[in-house]
N, C-alpha and C. Protein backbone atom coordinates (compact mmCIF):
# COMPACT_ATOMS: atom_id res chain seq x y z
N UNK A 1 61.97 142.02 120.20
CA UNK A 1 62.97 141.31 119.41
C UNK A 1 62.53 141.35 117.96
N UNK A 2 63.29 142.43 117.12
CA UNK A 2 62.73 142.13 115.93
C UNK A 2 63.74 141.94 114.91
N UNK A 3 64.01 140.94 114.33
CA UNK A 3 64.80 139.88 113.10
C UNK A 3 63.99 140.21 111.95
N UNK A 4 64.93 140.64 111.08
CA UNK A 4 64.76 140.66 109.99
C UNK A 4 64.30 139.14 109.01
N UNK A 5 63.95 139.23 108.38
CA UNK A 5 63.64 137.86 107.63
C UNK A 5 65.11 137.59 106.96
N UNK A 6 65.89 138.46 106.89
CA UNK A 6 67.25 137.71 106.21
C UNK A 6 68.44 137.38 107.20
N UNK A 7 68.26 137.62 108.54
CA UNK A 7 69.00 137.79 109.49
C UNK A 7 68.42 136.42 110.21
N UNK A 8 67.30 136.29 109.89
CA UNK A 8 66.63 134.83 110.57
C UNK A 8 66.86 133.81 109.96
N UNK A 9 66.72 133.98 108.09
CA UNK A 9 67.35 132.83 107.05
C UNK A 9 69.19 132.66 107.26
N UNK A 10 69.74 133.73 107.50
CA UNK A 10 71.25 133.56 107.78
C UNK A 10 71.48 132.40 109.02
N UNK A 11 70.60 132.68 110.24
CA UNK A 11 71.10 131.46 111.82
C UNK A 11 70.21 130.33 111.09
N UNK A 12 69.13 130.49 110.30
CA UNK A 12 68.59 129.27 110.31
C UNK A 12 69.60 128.37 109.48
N UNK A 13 70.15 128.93 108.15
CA UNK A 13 71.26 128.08 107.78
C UNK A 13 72.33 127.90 108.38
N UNK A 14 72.96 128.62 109.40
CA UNK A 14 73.98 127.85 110.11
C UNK A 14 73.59 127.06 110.99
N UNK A 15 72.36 126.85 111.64
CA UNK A 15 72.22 125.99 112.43
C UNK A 15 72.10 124.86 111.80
N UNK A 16 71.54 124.89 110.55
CA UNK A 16 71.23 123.80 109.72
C UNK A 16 72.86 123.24 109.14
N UNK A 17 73.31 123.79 108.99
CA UNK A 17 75.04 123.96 108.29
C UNK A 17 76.21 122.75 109.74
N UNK A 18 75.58 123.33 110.51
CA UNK A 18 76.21 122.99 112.28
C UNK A 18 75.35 121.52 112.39
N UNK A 19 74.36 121.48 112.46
CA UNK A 19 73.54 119.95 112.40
C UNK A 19 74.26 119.12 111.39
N UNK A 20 74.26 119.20 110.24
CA UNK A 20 74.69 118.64 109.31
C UNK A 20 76.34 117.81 109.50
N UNK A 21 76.95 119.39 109.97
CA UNK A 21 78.46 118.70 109.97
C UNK A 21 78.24 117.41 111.44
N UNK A 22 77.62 118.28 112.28
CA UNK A 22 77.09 117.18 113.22
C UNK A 22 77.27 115.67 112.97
N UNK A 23 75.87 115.13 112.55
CA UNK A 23 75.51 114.28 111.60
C UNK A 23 76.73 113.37 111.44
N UNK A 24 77.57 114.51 110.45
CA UNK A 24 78.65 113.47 109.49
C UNK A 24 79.49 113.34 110.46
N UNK A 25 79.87 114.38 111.34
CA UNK A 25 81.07 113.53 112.99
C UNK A 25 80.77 112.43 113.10
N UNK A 26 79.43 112.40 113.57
CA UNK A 26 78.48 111.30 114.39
C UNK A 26 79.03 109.74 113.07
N UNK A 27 78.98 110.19 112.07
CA UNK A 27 78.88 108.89 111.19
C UNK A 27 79.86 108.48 110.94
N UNK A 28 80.76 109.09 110.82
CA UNK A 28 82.57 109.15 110.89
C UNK A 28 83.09 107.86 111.69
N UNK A 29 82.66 108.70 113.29
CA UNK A 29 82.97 108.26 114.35
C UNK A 29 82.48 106.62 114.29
N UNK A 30 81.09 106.31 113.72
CA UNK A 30 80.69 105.28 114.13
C UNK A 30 81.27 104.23 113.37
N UNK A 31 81.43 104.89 112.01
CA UNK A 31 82.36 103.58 111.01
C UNK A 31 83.98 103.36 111.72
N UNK A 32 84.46 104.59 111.99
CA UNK A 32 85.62 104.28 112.73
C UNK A 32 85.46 102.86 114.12
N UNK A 33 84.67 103.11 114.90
CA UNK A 33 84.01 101.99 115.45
C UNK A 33 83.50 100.77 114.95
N UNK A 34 83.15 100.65 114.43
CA UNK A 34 82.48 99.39 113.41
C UNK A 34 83.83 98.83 112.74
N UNK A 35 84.92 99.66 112.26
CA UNK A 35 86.37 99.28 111.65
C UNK A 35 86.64 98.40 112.36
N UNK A 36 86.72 99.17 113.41
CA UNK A 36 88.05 98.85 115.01
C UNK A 36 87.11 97.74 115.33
N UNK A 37 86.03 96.89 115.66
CA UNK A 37 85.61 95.94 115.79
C UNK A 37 85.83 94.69 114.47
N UNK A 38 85.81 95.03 113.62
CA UNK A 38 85.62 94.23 112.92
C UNK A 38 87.03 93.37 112.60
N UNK A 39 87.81 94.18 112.95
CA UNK A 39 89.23 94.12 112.90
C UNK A 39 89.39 93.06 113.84
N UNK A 40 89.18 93.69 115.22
CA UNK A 40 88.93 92.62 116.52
C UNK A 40 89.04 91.48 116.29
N UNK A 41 87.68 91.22 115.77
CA UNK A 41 86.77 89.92 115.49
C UNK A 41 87.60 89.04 114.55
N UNK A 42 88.33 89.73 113.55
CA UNK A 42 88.92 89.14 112.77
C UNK A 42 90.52 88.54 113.83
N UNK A 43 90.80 89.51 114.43
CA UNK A 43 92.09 88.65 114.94
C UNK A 43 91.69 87.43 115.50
N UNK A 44 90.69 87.52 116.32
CA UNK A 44 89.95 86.74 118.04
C UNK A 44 89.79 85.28 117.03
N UNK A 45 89.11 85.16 116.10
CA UNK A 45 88.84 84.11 114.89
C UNK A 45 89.98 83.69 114.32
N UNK A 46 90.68 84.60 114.22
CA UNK A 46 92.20 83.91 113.28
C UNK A 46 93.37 83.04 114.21
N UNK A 47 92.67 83.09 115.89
CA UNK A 47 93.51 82.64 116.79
C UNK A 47 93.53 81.04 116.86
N UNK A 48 94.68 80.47 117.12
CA UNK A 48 93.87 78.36 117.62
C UNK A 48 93.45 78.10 118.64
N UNK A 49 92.49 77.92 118.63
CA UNK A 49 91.16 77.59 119.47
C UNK A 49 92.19 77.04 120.88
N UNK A 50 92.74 76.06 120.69
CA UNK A 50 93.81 74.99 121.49
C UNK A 50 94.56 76.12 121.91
N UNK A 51 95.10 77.01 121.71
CA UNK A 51 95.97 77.57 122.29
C UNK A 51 95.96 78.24 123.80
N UNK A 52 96.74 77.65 124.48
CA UNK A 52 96.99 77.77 125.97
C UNK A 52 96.20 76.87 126.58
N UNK A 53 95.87 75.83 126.44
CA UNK A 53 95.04 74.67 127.13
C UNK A 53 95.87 74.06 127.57
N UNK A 54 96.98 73.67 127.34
CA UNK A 54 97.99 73.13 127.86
C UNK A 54 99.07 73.53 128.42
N UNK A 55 99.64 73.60 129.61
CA UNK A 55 100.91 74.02 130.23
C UNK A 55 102.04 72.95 130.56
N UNK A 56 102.96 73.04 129.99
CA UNK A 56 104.28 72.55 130.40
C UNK A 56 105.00 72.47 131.63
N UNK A 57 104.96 71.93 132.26
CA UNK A 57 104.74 72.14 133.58
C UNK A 57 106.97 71.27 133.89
N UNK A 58 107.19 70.63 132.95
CA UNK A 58 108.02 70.17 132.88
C UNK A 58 109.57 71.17 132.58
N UNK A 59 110.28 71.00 133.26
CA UNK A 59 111.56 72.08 132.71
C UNK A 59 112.65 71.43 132.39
């Protein structure tokens, strides 16, 4: 198996190129997650505590 030294610097930067975009999926993804929770949290808190403790049982 013999690779040239510029044929070896060419995969080593795409692998490095491919990790990278990696990486930023990975970080994307996780703020998208961290959004979508925080959001959550904010409805679950904005709710009244009291609400549905009581049923009307009367018609």
């Amino acid at each position: 198996m013999d690779m040239s030294i510029a044929a070896l610097s060419v995969d080593m930067s795409l692998a490095k190129t491919q990790q990278d975009f990696g990486v930023a999926v990975m970080k994307m993804a996780m703020e998208a997650d961290t959004s979508i929770m925080e959001e959550t949290l904010e409805t679950v808190e904005s709710l009244d505590p009291a609400l549905g403790n009581n049923i009307d049982i009367m018609a």
